[in-house]
C-alpha atoms as a PDB file:
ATOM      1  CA  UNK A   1     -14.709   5.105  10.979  1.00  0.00           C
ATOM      2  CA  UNK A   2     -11.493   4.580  11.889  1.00  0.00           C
ATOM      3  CA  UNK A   3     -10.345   5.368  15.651  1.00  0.00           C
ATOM      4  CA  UNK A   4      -7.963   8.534  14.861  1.00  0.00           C
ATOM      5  CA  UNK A   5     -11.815  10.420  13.491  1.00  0.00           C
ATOM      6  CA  UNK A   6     -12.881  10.032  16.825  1.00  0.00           C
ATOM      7  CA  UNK A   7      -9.936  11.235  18.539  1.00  0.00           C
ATOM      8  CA  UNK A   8      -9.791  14.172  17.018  1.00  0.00           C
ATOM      9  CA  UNK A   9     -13.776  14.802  18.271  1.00  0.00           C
ATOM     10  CA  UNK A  10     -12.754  13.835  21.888  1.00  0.00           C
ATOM     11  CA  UNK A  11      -9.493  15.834  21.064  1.00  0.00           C
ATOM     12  CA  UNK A  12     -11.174  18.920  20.352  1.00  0.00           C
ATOM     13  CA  UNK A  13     -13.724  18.618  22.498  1.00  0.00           C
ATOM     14  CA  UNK A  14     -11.568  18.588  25.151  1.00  0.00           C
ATOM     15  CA  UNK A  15      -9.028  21.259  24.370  1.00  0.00           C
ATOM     16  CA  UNK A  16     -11.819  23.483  23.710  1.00  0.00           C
ATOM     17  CA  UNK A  17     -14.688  22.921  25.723  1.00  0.00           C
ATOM     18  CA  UNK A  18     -13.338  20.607  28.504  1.00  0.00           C
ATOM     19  CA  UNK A  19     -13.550  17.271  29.642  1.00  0.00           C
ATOM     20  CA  UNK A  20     -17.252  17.712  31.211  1.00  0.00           C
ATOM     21  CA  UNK A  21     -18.415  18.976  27.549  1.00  0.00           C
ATOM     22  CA  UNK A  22     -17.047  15.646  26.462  1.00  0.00           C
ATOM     23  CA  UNK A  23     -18.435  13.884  28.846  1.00  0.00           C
ATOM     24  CA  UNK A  24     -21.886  15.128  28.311  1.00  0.00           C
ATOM     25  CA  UNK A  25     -21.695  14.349  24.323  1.00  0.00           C
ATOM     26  CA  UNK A  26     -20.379  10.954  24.593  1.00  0.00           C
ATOM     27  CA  UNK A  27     -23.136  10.422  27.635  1.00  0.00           C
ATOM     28  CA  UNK A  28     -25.827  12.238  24.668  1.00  0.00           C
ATOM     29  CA  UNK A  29     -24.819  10.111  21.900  1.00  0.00           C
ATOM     30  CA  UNK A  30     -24.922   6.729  23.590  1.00  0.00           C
ATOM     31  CA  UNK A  31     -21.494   6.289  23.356  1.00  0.00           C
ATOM     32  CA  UNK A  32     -20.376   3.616  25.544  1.00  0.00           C
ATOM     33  CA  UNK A  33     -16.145   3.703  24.318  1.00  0.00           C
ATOM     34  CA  UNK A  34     -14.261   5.908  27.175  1.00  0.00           C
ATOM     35  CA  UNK A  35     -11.044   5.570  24.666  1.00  0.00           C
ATOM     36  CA  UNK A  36     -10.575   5.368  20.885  1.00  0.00           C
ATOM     37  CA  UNK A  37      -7.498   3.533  19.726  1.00  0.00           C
ATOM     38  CA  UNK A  38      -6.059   4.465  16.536  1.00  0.00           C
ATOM     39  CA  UNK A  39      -6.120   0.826  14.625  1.00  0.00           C
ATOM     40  CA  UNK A  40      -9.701   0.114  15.922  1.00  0.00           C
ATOM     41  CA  UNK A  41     -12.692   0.799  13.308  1.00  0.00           C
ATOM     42  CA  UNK A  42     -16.018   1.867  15.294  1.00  0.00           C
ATOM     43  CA  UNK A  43     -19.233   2.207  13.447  1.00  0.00           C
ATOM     44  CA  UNK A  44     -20.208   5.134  11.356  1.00  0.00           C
ATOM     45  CA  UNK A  45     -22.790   5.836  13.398  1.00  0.00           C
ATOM     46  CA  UNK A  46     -21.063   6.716  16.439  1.00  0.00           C
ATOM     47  CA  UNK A  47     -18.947   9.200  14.661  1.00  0.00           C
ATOM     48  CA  UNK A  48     -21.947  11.140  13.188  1.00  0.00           C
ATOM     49  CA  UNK A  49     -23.914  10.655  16.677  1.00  0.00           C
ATOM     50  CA  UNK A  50     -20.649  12.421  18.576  1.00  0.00           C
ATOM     51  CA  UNK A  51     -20.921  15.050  15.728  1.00  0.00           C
ATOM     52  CA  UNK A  52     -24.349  15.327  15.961  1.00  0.00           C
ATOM     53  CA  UNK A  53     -24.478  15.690  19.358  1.00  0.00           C
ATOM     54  CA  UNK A  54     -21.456  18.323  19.408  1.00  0.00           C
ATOM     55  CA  UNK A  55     -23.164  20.358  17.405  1.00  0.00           C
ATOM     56  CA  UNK A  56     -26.705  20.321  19.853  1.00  0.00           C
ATOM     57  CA  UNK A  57     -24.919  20.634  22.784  1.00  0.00           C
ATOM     58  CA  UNK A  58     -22.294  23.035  21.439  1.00  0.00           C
ATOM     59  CA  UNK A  59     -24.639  24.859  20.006  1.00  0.00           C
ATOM     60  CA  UNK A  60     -22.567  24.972  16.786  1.00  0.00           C
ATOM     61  CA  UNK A  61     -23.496  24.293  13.424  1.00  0.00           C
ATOM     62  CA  UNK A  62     -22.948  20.477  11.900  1.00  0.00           C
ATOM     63  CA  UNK A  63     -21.395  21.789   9.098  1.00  0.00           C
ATOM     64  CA  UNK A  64     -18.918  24.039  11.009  1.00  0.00           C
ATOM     65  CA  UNK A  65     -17.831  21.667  13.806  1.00  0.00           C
ATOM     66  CA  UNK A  66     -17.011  18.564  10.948  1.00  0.00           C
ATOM     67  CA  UNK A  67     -14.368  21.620   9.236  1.00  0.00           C
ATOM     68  CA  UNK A  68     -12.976  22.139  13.047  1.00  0.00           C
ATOM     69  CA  UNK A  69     -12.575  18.467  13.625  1.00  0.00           C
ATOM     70  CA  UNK A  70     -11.007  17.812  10.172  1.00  0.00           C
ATOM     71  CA  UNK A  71      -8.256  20.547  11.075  1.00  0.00           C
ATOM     72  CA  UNK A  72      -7.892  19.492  14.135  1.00  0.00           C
ATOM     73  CA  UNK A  73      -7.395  16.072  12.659  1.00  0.00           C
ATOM     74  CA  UNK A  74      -4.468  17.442  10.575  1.00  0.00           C
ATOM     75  CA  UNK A  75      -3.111  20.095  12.876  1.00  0.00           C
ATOM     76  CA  UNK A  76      -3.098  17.749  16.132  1.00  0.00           C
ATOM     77  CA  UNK A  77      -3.900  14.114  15.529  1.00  0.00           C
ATOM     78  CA  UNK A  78      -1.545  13.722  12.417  1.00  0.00           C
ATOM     79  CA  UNK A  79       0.950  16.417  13.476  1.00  0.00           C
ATOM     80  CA  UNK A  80       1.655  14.138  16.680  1.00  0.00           C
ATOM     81  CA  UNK A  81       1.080  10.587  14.908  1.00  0.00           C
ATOM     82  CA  UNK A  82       1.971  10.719  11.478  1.00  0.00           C
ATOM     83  CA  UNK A  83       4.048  13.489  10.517  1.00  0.00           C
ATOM     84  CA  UNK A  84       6.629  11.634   8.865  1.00  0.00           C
ATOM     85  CA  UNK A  85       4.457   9.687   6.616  1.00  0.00           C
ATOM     86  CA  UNK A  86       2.653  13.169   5.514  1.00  0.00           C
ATOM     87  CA  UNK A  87       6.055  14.720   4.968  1.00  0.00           C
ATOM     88  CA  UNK A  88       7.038  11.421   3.222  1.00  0.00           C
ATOM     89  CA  UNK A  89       4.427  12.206   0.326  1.00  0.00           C
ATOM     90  CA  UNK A  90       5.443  16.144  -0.547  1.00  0.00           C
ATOM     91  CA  UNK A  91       7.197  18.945   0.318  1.00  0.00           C
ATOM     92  CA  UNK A  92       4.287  20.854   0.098  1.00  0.00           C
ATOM     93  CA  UNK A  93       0.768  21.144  -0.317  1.00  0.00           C
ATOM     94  CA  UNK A  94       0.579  20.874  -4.074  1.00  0.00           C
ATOM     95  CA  UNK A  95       2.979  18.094  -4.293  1.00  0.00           C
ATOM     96  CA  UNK A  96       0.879  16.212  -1.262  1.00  0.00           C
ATOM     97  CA  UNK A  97      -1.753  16.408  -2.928  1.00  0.00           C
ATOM     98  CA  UNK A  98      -1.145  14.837  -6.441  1.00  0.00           C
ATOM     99  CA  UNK A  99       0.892  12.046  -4.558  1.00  0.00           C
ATOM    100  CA  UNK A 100      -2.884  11.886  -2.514  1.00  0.00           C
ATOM    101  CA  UNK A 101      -4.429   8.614  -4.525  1.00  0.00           C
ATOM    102  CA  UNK A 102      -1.049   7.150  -3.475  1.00  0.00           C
ATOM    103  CA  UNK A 103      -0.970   8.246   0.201  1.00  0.00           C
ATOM    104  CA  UNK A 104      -4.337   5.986   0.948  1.00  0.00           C
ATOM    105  CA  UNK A 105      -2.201   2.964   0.035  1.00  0.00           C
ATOM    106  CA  UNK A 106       0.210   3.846   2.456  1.00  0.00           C
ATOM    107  CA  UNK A 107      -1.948   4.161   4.833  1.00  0.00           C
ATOM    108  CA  UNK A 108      -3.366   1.042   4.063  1.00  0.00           C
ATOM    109  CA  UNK A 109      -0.663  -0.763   4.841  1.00  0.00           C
ATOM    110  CA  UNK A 110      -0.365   0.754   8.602  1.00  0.00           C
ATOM    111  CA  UNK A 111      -4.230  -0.281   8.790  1.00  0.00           C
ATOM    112  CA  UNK A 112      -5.621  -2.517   6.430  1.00  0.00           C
ATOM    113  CA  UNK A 113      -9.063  -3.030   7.310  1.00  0.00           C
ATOM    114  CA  UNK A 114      -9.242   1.007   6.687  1.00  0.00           C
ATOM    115  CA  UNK A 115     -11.988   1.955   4.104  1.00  0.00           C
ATOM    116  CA  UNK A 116     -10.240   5.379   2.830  1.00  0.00           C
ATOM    117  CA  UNK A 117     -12.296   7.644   0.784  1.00  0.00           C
ATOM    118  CA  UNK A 118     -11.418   7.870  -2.892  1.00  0.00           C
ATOM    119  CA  UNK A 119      -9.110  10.794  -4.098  1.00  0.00           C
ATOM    120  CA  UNK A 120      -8.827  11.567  -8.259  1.00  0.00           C
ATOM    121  CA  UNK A 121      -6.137  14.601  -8.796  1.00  0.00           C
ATOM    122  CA  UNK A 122      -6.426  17.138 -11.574  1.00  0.00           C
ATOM    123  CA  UNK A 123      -3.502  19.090 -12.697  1.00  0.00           C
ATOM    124  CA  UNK A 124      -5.305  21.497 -14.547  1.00  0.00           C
ATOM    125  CA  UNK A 125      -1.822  23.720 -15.034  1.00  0.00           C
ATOM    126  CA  UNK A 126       0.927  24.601 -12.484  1.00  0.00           C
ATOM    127  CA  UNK A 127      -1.112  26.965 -10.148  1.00  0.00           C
ATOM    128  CA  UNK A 128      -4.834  24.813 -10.068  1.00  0.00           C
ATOM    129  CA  UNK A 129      -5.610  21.858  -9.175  1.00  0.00           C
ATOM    130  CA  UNK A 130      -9.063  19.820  -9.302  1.00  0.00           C
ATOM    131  CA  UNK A 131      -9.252  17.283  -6.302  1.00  0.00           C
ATOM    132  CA  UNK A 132     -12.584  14.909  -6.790  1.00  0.00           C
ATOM    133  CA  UNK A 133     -12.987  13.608  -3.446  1.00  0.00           C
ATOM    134  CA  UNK A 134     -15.732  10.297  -3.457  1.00  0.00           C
ATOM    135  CA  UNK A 135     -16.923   8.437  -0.126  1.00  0.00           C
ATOM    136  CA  UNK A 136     -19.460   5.795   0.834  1.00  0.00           C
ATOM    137  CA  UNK A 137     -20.374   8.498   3.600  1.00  0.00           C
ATOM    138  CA  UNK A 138     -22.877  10.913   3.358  1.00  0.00           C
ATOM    139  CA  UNK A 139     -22.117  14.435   4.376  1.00  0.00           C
ATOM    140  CA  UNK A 140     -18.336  14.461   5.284  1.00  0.00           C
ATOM    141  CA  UNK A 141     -17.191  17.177   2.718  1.00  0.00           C
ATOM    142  CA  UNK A 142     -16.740  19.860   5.770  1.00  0.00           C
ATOM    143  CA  UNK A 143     -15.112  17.555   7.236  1.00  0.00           C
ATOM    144  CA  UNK A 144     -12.572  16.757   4.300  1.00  0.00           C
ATOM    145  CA  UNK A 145     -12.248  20.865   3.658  1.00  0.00           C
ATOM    146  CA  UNK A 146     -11.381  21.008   7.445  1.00  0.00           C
ATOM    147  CA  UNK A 147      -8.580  18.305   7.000  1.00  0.00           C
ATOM    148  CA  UNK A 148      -7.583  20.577   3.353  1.00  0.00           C
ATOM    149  CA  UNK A 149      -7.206  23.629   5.412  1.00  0.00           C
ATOM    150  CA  UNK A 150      -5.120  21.868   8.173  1.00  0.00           C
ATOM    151  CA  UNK A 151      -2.843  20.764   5.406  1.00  0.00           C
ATOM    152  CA  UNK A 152      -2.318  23.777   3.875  1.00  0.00           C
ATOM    153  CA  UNK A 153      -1.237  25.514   7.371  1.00  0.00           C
ATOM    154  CA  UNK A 154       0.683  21.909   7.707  1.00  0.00           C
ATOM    155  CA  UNK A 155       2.384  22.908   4.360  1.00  0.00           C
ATOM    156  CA  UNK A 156       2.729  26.053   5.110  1.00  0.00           C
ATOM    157  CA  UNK A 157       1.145  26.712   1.482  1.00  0.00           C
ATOM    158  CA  UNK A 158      -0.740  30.218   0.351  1.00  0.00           C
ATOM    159  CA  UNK A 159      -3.352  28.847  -1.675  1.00  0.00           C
ATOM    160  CA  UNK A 160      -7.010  28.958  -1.649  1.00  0.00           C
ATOM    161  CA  UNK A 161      -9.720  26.094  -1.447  1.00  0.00           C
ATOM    162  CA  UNK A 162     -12.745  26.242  -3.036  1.00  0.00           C
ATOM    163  CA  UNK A 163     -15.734  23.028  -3.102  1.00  0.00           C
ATOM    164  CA  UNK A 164     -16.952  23.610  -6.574  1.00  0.00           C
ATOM    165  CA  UNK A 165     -18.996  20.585  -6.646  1.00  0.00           C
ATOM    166  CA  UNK A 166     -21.295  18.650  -4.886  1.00  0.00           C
ATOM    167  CA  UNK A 167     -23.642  15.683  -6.386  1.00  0.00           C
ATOM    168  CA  UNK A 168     -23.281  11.968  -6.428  1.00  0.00           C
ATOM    169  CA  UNK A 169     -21.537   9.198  -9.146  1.00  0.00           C
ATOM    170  CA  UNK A 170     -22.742   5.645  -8.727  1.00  0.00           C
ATOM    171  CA  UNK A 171     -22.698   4.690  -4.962  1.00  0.00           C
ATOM    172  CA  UNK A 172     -20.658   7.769  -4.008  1.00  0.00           C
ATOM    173  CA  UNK A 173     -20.687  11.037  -2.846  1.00  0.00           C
ATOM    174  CA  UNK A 174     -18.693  12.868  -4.497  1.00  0.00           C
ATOM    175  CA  UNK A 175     -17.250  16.797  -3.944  1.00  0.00           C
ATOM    176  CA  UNK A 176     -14.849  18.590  -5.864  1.00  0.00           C
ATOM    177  CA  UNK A 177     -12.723  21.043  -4.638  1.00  0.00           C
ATOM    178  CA  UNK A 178     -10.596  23.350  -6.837  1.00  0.00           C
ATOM    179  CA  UNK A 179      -7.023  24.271  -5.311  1.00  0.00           C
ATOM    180  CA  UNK A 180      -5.275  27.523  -6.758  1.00  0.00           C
ATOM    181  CA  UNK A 181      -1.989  28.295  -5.496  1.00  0.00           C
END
């Protein structure tokens, strides 16, 4: 994972729960990094062992703490760090995300040994869209509804999000989500 994931764990940790919470999670998961910097990539594994470990010590389901670090991610990390490029891509949530396949590129090019999740857009008609999400990694969709609710308080956007689909294609997971506005 890229370093920005794992600043918004330490992030929220922190804000939340305090720097000795933090402390005892990194200490828990073996994690030896004291500072995450945003064009480093750091193994998977030491993402889903801070997560993990969160959730033990936190006593807070897995599920829920990966949708509070994926807002966080938008609503803090991104807010501070990449606001411009977000804003660059749409004027609002909708527009974001069918400019969202494209956005990865970008993003790319700020980080290129980034491996981005795959994004396929929908337009089903003005007020729904279908957003197939696919990713080498196992059990991140709360994680990516998390980062789809920051946006839509980014956007300032009344919609709702809905998963309406969970399974696998090929070598992917893969998780629909259905966006009505």
């Amino acid at each position: 994972m890229h370093g920005v994931v794992n600043q918004a764990i330490e992030g929220l940790i922190i804000e939340r729960f305090g720097n000795d919470a933090w402390e005892e999670i990194r200490i828990a998961a073996n994690c030896q990094d004291t500072t995450f910097y945003n064009n480093q990539n750091y193994s998977d594994s030491i993402t889903y062992d801070l997560a993990i470990n969160a959730s033990k010590i936190l006593n807070i389901d897995l599920n829920d703490i990966l949708f509070e670090f994926g807002k966080y991610w938008v609503l803090t990390i991104a807010k501070q760090k990449y606001e411009v490029l977000l804003r660059s891509v749409g004027n609002d949530l909708r527009e974001f995300l069918i400019q969202l396949p494209n956005f990865h590129s970008r993003v790319m090019l700020y980080y290129p040994n980034i491996v981005p999740p795959e994004f396929k857009v929908n337009q089903l008609n003005e007020t729904t869209i279908h957003l197939n999400y696919y990713s080498k990694r196992p059990g991140l969709y709360p994680f990516v509804t998390g980062i789809l609710e920051g946006l839509k308080i980014f956007f300032d956007s009344e919609c709702t999000i809905t998963m309406i689909e969970i399974g696998n294609e090929d070598d992917y997971h893969k998780n629909v989500f259905e966006i009505i506005f």
